[in-house]
Protein backbone atom coordinates (compact mmCIF):
# COMPACT_ATOMS: atom_id res chain seq x y z
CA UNK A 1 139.04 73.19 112.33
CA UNK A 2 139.55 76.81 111.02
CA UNK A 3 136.96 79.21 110.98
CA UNK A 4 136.28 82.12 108.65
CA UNK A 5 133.85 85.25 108.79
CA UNK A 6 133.55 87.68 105.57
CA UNK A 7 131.24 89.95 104.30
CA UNK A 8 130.92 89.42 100.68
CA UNK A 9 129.86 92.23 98.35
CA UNK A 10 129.86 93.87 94.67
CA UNK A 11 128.72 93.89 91.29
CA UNK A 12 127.18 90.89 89.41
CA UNK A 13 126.32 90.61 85.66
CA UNK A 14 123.44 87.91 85.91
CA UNK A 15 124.47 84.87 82.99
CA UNK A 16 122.50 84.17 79.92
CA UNK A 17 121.98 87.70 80.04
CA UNK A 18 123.08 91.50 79.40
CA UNK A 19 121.54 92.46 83.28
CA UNK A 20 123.81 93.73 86.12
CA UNK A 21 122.90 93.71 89.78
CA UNK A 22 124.61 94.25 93.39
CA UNK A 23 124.86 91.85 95.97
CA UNK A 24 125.20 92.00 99.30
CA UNK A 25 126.77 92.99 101.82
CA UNK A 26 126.34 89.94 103.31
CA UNK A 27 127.75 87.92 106.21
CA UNK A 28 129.39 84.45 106.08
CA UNK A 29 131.04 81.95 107.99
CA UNK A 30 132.24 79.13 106.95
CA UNK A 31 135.64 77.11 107.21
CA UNK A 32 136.86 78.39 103.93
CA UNK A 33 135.96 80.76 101.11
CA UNK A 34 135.66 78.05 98.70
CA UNK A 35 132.54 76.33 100.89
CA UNK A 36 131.53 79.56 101.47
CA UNK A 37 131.21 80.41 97.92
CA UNK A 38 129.11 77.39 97.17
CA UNK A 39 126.30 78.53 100.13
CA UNK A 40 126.79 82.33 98.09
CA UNK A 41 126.09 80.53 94.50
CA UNK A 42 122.87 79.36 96.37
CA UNK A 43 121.41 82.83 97.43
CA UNK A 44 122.56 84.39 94.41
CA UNK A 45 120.56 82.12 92.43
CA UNK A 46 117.75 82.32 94.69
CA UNK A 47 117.92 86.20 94.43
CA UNK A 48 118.26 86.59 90.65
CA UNK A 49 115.95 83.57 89.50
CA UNK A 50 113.45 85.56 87.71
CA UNK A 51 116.31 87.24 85.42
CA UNK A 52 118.08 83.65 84.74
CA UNK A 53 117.25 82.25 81.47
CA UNK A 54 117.28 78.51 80.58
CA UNK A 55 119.98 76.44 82.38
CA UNK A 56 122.22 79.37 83.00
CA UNK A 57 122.99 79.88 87.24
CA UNK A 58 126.08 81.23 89.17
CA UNK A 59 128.21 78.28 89.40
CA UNK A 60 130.23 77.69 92.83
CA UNK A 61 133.07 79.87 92.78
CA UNK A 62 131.13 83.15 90.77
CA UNK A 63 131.20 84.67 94.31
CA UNK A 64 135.41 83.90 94.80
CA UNK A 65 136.26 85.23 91.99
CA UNK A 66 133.83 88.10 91.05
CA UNK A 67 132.82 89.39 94.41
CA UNK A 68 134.81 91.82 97.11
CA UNK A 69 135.49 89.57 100.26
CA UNK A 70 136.38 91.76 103.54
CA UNK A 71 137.59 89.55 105.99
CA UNK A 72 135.50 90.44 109.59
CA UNK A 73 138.37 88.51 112.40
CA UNK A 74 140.66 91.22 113.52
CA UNK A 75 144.09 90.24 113.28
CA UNK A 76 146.09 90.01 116.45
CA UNK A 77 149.29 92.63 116.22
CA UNK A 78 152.36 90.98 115.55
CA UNK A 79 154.81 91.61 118.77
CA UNK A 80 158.03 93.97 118.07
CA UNK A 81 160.87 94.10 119.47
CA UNK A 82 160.37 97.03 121.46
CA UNK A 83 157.49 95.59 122.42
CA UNK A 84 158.79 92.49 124.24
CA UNK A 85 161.85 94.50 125.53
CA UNK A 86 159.01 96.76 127.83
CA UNK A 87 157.96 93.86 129.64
């Protein structure tokens, strides 16, 4: 199974209401961004509880869609042509 590792960060407006915050940076892993942004729904809820109103809460994918997502596994250079010719 395929692995991921992000760190998530940016600029929420919390719903049900006219209040912006920031979240993160924080660190995830998970095997995809869309689980990942379920565990994220969690502890932005958890973070912003006493500014949610009524039945309003970050639903699963706020964090895909409204947050910056760096991805932390260094790619692995793609070989040239030059570079296979040196060996």
């Amino acid at each position: 199974m395929a692995y991921g590792l992000w760190e998530v960060s940016g600029k929420v407006i919390i719903p049900g209401t006219r209040k912006s915050g920031t979240f993160g940076p924080v660190r995830i892993g998970d095997k995809d961004r869309q689980t990942a942004s379920k565990h994220l729904a969690k502890m932005l809820n958890e973070k912003f509880k006493r500014d949610l109103r009524g039945d309003h809460k970050f639903g699963d994918h706020f964090a895909l869609m409204n947050l910056k997502w760096d991805s932390l596994v260094k790619q692995a250079p793609v070989p040239t042509q030059t570079d296979t010719a040196a060996e």
